[in-house]
PDB file of N, CA and C in Angstrom:
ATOM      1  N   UNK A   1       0.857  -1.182   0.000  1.00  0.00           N
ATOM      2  CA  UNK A   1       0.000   0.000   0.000  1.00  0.00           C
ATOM      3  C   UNK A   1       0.894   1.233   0.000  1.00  0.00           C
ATOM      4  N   UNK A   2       1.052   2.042  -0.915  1.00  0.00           N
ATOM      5  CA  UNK A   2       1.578   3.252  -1.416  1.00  0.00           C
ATOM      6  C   UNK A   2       0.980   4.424  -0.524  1.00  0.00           C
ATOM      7  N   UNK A   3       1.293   5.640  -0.062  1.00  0.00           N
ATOM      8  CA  UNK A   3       0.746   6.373   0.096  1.00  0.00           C
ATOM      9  C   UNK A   3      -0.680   7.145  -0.126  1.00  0.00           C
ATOM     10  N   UNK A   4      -0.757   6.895  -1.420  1.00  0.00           N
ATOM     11  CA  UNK A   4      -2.042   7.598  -1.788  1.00  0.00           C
ATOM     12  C   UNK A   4      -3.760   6.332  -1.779  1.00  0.00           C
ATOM     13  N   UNK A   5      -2.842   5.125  -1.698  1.00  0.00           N
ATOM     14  CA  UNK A   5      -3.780   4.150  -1.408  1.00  0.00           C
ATOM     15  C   UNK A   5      -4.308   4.179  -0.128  1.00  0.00           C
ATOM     16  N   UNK A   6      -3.352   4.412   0.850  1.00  0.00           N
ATOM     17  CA  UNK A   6      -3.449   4.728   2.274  1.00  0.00           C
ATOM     18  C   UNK A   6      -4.809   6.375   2.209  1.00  0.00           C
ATOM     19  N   UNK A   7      -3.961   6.854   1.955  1.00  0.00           N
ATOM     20  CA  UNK A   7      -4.880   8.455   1.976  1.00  0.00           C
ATOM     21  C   UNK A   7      -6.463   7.978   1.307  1.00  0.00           C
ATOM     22  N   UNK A   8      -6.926   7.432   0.235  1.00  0.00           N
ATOM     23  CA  UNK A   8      -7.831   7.512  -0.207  1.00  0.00           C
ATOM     24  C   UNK A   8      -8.492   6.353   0.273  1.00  0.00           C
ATOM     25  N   UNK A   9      -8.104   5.708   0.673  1.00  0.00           N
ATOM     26  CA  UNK A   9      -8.988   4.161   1.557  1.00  0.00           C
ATOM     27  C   UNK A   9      -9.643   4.943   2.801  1.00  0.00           C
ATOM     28  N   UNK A  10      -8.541   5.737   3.406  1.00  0.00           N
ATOM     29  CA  UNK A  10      -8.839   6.625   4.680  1.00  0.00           C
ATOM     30  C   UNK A  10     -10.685   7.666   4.636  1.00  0.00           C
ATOM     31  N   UNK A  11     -10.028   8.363   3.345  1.00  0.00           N
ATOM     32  CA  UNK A  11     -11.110   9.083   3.113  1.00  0.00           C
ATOM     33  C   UNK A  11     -12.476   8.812   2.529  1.00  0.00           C
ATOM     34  N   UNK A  12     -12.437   7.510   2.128  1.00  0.00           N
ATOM     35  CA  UNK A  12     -13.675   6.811   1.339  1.00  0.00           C
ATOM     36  C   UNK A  12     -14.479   6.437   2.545  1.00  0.00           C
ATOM     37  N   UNK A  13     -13.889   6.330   3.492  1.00  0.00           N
ATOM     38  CA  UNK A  13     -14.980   6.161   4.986  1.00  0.00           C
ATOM     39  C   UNK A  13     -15.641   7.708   5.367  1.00  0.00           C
ATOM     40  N   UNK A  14     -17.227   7.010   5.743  1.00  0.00           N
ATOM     41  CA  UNK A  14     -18.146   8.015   5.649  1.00  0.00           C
ATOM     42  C   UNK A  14     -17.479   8.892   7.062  1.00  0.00           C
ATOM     43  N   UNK A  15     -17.831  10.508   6.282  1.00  0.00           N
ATOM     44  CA  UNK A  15     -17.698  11.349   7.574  1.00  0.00           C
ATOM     45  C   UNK A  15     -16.254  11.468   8.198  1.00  0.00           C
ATOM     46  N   UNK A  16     -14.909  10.818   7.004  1.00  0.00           N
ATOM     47  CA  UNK A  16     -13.470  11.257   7.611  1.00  0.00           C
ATOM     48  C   UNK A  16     -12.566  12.560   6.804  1.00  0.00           C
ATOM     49  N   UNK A  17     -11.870  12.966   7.912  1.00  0.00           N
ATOM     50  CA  UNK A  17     -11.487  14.400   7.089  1.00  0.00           C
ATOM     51  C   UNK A  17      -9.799  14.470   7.827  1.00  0.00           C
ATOM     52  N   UNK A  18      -9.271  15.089   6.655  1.00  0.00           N
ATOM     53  CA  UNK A  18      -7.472  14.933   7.185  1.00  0.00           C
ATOM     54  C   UNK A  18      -7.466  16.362   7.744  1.00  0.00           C
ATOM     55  N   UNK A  19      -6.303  15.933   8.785  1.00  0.00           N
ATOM     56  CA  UNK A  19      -6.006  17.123   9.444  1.00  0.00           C
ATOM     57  C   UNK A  19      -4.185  17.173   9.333  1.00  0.00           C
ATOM     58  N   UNK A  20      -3.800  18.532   9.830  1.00  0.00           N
ATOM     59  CA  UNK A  20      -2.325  18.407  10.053  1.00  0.00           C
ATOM     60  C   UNK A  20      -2.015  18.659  11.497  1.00  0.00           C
ATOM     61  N   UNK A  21      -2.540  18.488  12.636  1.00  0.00           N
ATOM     62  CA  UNK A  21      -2.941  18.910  14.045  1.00  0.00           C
ATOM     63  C   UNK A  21      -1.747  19.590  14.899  1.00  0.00           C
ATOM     64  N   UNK A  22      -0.451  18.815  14.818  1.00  0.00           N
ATOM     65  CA  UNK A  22       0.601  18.227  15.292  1.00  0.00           C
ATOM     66  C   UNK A  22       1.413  18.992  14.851  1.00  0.00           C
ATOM     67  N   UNK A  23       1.845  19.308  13.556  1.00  0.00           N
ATOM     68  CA  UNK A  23       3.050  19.321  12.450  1.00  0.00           C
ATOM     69  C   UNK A  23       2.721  19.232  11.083  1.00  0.00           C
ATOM     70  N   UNK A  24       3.834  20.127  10.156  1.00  0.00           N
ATOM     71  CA  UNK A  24       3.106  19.603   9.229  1.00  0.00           C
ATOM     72  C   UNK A  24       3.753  18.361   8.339  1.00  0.00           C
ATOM     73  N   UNK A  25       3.856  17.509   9.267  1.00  0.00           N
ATOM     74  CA  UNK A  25       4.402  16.051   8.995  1.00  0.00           C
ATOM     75  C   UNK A  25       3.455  14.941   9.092  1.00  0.00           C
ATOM     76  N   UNK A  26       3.212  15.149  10.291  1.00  0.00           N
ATOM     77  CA  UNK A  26       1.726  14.118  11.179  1.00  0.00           C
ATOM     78  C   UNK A  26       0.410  14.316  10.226  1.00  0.00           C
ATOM     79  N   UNK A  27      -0.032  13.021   8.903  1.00  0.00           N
ATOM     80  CA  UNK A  27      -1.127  13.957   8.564  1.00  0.00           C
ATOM     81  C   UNK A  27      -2.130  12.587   9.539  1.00  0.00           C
ATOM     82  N   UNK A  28      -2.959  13.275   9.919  1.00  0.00           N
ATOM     83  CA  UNK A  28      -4.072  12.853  10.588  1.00  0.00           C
ATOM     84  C   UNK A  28      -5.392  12.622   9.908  1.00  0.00           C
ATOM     85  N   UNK A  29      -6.042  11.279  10.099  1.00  0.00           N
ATOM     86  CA  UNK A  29      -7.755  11.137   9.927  1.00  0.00           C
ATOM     87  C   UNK A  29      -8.690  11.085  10.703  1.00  0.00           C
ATOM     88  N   UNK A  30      -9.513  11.754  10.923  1.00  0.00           N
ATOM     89  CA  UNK A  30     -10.732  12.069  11.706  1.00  0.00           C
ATOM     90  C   UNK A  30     -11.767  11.307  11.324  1.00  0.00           C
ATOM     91  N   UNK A  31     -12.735  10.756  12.349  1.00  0.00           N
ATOM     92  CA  UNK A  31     -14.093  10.740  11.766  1.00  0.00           C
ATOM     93  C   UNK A  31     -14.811  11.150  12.688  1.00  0.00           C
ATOM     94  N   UNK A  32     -15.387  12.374  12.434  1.00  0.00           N
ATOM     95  CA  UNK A  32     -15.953  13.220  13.233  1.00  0.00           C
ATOM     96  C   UNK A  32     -15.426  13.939  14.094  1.00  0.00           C
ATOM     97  N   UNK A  33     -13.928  14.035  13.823  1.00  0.00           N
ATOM     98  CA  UNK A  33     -13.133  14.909  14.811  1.00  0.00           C
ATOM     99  C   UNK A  33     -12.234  14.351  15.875  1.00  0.00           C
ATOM    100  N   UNK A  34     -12.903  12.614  15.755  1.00  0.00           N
ATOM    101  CA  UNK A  34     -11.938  11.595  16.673  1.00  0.00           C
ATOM    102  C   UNK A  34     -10.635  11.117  15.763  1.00  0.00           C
ATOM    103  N   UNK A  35      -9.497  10.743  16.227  1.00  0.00           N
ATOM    104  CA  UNK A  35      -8.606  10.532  15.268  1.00  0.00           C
ATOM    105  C   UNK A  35      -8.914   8.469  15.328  1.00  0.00           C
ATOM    106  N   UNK A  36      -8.521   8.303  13.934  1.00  0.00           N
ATOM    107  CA  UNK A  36      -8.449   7.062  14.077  1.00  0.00           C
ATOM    108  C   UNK A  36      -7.357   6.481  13.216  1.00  0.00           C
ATOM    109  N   UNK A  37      -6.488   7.173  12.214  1.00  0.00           N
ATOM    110  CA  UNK A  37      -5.408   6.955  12.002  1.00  0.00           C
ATOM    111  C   UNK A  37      -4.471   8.296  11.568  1.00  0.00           C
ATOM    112  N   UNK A  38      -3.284   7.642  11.712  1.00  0.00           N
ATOM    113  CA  UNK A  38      -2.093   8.748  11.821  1.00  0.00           C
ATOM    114  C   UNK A  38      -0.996   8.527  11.108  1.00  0.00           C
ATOM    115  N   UNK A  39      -0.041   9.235  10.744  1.00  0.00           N
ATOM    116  CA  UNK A  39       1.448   8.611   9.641  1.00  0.00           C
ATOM    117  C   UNK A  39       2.248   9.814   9.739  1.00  0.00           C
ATOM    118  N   UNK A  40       3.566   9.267   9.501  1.00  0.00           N
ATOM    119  CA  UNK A  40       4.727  10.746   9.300  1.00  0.00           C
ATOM    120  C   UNK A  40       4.606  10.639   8.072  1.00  0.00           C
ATOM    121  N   UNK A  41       4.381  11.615   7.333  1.00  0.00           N
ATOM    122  CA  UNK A  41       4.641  11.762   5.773  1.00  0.00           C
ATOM    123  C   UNK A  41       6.451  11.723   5.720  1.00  0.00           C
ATOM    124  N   UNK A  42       7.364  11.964   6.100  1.00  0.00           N
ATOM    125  CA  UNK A  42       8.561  11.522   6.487  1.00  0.00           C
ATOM    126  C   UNK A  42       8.829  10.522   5.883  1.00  0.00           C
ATOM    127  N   UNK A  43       8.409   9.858   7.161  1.00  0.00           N
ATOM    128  CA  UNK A  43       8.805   8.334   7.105  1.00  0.00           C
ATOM    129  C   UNK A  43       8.145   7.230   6.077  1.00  0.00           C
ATOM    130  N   UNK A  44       7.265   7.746   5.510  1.00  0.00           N
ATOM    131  CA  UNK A  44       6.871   6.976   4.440  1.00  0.00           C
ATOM    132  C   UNK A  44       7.786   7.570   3.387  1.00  0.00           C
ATOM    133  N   UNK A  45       7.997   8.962   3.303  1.00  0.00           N
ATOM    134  CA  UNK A  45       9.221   9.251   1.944  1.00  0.00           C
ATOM    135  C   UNK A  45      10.531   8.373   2.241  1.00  0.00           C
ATOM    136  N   UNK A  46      10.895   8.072   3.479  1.00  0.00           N
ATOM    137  CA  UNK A  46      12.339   7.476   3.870  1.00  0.00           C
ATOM    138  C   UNK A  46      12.005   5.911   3.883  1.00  0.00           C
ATOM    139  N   UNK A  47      10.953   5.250   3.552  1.00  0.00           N
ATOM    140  CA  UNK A  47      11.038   4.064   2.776  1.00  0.00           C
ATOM    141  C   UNK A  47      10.562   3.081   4.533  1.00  0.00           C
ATOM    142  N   UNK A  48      10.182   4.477   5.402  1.00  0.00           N
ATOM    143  CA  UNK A  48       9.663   3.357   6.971  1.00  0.00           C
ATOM    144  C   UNK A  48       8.171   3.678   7.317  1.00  0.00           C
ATOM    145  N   UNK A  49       7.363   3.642   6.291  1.00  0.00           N
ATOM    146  CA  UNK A  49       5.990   3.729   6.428  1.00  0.00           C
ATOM    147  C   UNK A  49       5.751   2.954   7.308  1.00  0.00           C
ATOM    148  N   UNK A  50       4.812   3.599   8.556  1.00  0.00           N
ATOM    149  CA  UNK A  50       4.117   2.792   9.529  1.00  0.00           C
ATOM    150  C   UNK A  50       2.802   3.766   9.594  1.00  0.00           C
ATOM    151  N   UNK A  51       1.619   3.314   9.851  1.00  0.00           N
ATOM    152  CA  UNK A  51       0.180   4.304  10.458  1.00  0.00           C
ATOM    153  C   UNK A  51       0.114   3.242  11.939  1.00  0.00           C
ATOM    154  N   UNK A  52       0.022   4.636  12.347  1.00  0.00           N
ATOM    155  CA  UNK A  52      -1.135   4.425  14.063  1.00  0.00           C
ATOM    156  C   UNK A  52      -2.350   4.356  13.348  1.00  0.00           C
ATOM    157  N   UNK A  53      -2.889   3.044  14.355  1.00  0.00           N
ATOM    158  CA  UNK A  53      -3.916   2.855  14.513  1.00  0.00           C
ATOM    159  C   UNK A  53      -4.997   1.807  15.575  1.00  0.00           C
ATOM    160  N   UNK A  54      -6.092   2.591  15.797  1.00  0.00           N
ATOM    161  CA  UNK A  54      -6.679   2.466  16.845  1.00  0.00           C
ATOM    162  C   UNK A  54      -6.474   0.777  17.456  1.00  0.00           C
ATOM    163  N   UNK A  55      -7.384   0.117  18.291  1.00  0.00           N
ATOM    164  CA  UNK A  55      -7.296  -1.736  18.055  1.00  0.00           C
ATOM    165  C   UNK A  55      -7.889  -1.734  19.713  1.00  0.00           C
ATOM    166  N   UNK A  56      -8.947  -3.079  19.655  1.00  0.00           N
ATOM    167  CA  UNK A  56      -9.278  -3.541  20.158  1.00  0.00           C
ATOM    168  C   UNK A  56      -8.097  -3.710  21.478  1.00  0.00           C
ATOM    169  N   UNK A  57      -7.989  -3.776  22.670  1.00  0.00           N
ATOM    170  CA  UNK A  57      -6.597  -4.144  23.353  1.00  0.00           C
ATOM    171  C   UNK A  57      -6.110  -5.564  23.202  1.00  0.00           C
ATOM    172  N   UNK A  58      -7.643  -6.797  23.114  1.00  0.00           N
ATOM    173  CA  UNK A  58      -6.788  -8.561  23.233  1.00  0.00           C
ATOM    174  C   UNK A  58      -6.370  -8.314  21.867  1.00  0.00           C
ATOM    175  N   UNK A  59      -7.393  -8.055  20.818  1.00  0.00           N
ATOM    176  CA  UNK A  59      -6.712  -8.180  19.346  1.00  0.00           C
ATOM    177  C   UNK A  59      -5.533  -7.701  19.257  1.00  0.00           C
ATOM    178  N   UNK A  60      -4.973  -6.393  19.541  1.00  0.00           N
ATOM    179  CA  UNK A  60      -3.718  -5.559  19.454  1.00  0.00           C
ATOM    180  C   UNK A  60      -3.241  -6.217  19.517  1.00  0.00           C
ATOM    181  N   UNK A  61      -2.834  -7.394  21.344  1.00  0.00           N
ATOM    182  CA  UNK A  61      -1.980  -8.294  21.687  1.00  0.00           C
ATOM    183  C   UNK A  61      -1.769  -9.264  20.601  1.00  0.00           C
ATOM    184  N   UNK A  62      -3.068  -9.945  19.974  1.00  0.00           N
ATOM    185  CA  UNK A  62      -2.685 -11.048  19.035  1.00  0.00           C
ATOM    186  C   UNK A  62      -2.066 -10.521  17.805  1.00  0.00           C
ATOM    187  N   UNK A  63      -1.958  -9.690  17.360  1.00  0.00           N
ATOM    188  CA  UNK A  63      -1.467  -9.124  16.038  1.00  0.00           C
ATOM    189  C   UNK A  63      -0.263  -8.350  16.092  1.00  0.00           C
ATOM    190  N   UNK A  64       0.106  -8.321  17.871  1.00  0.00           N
ATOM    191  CA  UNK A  64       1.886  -7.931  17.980  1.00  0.00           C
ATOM    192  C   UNK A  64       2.265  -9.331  18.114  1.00  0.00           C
ATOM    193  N   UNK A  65       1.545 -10.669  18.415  1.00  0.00           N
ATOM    194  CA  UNK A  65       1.950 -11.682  18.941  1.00  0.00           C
ATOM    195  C   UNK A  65       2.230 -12.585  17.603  1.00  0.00           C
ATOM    196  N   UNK A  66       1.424 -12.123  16.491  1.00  0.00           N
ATOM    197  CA  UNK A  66       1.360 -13.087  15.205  1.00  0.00           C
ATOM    198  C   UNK A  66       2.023 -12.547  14.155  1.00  0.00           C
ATOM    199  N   UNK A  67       2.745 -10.902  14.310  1.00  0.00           N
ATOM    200  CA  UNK A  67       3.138 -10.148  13.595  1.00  0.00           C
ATOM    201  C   UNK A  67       4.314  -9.578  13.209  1.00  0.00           C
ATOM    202  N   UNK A  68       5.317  -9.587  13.203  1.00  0.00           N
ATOM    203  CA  UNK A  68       6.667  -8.653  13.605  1.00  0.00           C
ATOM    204  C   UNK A  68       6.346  -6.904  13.305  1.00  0.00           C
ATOM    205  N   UNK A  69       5.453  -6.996  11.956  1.00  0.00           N
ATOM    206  CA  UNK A  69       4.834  -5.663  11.806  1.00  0.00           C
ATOM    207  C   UNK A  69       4.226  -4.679  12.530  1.00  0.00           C
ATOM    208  N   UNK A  70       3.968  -5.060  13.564  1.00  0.00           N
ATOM    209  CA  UNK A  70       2.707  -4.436  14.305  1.00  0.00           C
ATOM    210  C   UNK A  70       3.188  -4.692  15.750  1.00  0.00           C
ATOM    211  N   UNK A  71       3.019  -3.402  16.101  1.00  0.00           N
ATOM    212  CA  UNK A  71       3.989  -2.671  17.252  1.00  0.00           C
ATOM    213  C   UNK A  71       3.152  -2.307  18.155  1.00  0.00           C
ATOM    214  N   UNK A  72       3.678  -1.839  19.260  1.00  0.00           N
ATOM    215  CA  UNK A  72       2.630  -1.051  20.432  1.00  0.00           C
ATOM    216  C   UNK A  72       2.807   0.766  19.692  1.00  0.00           C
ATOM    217  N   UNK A  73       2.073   1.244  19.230  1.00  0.00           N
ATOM    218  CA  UNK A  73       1.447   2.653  18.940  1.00  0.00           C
ATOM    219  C   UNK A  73       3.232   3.308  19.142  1.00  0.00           C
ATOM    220  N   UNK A  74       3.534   3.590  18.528  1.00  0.00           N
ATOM    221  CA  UNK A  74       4.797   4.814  18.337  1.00  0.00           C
ATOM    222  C   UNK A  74       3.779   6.613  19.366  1.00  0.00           C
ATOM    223  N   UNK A  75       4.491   7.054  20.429  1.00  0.00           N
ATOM    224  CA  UNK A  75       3.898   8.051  20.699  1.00  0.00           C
ATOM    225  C   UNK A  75       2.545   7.933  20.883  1.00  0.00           C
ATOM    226  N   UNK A  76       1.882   6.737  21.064  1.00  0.00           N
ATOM    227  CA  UNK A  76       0.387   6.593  21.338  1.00  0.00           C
ATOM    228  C   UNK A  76       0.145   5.896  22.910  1.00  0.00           C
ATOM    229  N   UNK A  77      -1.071   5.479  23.367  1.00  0.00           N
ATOM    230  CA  UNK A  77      -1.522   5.224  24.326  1.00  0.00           C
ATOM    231  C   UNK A  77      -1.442   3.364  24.128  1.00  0.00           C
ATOM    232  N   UNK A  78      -0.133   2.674  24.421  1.00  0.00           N
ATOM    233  CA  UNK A  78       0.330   1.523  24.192  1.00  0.00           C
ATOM    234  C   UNK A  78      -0.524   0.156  24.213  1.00  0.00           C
ATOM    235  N   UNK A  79      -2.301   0.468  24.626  1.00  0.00           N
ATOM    236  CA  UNK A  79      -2.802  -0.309  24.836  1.00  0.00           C
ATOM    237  C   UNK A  79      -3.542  -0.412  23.845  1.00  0.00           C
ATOM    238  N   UNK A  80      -3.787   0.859  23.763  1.00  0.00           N
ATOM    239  CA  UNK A  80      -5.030   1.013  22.533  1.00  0.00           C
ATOM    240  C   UNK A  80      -4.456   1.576  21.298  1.00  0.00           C
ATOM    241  N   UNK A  81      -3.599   1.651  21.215  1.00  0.00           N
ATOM    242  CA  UNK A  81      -2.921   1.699  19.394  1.00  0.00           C
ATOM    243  C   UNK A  81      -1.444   1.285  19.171  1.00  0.00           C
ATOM    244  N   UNK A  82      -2.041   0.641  18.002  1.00  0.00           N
ATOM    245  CA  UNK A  82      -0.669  -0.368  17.259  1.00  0.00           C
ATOM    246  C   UNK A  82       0.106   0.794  16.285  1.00  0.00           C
ATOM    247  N   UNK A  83       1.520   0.729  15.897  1.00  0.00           N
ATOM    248  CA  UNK A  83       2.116   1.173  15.011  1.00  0.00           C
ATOM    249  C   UNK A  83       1.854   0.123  13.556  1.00  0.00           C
ATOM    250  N   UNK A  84       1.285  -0.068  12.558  1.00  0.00           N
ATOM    251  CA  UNK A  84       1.909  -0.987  11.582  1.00  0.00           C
ATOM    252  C   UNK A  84       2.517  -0.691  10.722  1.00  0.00           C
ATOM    253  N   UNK A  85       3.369  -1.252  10.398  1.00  0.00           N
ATOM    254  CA  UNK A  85       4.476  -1.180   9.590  1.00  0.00           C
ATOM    255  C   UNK A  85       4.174  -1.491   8.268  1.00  0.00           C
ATOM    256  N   UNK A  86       4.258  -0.658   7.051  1.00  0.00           N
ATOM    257  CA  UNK A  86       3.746  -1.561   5.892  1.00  0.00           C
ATOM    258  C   UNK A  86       4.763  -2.039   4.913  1.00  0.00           C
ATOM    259  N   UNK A  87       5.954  -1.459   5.084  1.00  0.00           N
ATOM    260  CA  UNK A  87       7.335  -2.234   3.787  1.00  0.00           C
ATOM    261  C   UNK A  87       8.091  -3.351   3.716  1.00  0.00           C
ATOM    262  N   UNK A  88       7.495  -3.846   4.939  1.00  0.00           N
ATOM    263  CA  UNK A  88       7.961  -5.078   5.189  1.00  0.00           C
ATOM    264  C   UNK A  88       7.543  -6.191   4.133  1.00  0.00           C
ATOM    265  N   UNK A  89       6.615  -5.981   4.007  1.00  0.00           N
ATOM    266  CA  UNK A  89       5.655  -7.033   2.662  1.00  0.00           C
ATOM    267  C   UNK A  89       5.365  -8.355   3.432  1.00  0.00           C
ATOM    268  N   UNK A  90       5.731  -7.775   5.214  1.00  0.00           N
ATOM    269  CA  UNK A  90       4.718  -8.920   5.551  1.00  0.00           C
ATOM    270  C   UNK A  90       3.043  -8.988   5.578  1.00  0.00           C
ATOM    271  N   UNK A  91       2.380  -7.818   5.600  1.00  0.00           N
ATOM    272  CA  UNK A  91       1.065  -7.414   6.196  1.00  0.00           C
ATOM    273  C   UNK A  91       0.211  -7.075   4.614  1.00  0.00           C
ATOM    274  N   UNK A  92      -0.519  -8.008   4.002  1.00  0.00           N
ATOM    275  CA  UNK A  92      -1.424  -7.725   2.613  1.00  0.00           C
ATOM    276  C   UNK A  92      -2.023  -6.789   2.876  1.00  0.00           C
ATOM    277  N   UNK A  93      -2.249  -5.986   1.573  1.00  0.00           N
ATOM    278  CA  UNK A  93      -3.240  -4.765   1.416  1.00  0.00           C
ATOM    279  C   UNK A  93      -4.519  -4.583   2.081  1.00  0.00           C
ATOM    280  N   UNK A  94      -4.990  -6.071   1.611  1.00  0.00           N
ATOM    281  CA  UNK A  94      -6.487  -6.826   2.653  1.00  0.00           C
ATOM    282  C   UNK A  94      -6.327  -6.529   4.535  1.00  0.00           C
ATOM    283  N   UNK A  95      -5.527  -6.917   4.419  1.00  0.00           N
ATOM    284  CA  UNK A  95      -5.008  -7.086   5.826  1.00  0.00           C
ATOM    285  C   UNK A  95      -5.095  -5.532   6.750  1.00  0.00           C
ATOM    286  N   UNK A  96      -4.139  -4.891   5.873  1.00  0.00           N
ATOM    287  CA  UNK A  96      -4.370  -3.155   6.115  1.00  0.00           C
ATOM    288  C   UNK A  96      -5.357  -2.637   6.084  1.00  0.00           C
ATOM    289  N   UNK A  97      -6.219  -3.056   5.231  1.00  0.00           N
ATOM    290  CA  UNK A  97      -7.686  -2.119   4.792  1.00  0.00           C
ATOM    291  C   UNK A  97      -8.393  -2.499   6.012  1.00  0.00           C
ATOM    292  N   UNK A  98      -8.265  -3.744   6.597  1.00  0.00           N
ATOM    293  CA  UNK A  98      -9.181  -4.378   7.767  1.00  0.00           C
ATOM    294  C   UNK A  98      -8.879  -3.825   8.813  1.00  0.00           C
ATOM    295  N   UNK A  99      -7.024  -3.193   9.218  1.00  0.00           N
ATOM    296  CA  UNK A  99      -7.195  -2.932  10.806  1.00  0.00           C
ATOM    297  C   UNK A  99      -7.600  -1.243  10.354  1.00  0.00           C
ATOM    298  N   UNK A 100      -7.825  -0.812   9.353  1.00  0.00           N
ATOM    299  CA  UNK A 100      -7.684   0.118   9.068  1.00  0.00           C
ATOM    300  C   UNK A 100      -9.640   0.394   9.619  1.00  0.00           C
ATOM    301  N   UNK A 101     -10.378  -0.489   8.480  1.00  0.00           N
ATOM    302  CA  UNK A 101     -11.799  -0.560   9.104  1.00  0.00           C
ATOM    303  C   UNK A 101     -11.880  -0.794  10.680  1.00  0.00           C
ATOM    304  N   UNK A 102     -10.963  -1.482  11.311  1.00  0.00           N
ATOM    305  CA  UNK A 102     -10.800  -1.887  12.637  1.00  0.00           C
ATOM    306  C   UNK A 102     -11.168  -0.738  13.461  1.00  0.00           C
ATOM    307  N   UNK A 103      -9.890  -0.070  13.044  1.00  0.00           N
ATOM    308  CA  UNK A 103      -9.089   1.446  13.767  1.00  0.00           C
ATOM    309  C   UNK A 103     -10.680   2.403  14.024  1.00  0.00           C
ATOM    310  N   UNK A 104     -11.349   2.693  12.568  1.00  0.00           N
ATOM    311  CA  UNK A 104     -12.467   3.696  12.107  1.00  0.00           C
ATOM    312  C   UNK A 104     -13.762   2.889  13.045  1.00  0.00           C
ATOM    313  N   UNK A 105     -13.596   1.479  13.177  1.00  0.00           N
ATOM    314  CA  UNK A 105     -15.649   1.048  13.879  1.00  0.00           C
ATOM    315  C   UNK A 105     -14.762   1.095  15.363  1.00  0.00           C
ATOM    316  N   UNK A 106     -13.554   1.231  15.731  1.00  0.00           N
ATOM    317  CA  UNK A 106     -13.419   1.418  17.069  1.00  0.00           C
ATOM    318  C   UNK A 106     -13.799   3.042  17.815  1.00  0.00           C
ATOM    319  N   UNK A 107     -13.364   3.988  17.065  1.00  0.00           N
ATOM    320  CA  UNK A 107     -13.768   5.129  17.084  1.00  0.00           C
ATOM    321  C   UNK A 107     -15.173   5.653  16.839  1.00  0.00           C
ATOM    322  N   UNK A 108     -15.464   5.003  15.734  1.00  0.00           N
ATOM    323  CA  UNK A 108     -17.201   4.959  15.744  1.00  0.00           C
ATOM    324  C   UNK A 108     -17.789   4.511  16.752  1.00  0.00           C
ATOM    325  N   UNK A 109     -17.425   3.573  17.121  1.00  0.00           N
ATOM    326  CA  UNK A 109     -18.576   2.765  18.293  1.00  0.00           C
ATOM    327  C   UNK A 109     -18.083   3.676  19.654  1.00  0.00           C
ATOM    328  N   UNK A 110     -16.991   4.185  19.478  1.00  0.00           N
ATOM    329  CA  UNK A 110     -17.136   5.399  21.156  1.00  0.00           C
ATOM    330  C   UNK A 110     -17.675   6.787  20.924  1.00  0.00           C
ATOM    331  N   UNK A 111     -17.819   6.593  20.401  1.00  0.00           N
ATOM    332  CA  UNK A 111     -18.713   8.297  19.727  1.00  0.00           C
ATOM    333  C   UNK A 111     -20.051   8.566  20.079  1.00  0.00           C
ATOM    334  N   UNK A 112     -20.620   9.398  20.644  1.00  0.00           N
ATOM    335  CA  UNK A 112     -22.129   9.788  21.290  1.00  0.00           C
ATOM    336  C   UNK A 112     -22.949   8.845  20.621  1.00  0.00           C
ATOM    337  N   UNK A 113     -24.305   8.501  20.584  1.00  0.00           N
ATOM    338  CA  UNK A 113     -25.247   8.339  19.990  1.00  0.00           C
ATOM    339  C   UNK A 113     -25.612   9.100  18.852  1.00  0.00           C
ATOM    340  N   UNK A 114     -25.661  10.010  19.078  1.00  0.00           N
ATOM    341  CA  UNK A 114     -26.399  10.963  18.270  1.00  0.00           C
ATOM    342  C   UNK A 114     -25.576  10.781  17.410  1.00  0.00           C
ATOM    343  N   UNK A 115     -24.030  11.160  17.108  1.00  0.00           N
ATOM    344  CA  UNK A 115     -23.385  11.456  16.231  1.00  0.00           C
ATOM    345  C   UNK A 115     -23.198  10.163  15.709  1.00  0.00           C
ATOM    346  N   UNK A 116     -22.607   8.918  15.844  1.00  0.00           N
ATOM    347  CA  UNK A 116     -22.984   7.533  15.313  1.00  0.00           C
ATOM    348  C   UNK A 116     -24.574   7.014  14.970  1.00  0.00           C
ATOM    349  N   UNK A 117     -25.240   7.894  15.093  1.00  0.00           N
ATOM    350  CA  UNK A 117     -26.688   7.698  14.170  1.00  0.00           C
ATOM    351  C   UNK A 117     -26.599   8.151  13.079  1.00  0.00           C
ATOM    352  N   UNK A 118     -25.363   9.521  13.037  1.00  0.00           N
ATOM    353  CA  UNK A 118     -25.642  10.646  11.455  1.00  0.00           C
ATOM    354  C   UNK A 118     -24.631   9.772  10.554  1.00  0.00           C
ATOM    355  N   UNK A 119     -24.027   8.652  11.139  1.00  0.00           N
ATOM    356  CA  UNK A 119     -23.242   7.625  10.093  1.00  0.00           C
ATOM    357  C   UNK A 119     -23.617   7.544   9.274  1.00  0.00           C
TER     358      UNK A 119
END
C-alpha cells in the first residue's frame, strides 16, 4: 500500500477528514473529529511507512503476537494503538484495509449516539 492508497482508503470512509494537528508532517484522519489513524509523511518518503492505529486491546496483543509488523502505537496510548508497519511485505493490502476498518468502527462505536446515528 503506497501512500495515496493509504490516503484515499482513509477518506472513502463516511464522515473522515485529514487534518495536520501536530506538524506539518503528522497527517491525521478524523471521523468526526476523533482521530483514528495517523502517519509521518517523512517516514513513508524514507522508505519506513508505519500508520497508528486504533485496536481492540486482546486483538492488538494477538497481532503484535502473530506479527513482527505491528507494534505497540509509536507516541500513542500503548494499549489502545498499534504502530503498523507496511514495507515489510509482511502485512497484505487486505489485511491493512481491515485494521484500518478496525481502527475507524473502534472510534465509531465510542462516539455519542447521536453522532454515530448521522453515520
Amino acid at each position: 500500500m503506497n501512500i495515496e492508497d493509504y490516503r484515499n482508503y482513509c477518506l472513502s470512509k463516511k464522515e473522515v477528514t485529514e487534518h495536520f494537528p501536530f506538524d506539518e508532517d503528522t497527517l491525521v484522519f478524523k471521523v468526526l473529529g476523533k482521530m483514528f489513524a495517523l502517519s509521518s509523511l517523512k517516514r513513508w518518503e524514507n522508505g519506513e511507512a508505519f500508520v497508528n492505529l486504533k485496536c481492540d486491546p486482546e486483538y492488538a496483543q494477538e497481532l503484535r503476537a502473530e506479527y513482527e509488523s505491528v507494534k505497540p502505537g509509536y507516541h500513542m496510548h500503548k494499549k489502545l494503538w498499534n504502530s503498523v508497519y507496511l514495507n515489510s511485505g509482511e502485512l497484505s493490502p487486505e489485511l491493512i484495509r481491515k485494521l484500518i476498518d478496525h481502527s475507524y468502527d473502534m472510534v465509531v462505536k465510542g462516539l455519542p449516539k447521536k453522532l454515530r446515528d448521522s453515520i
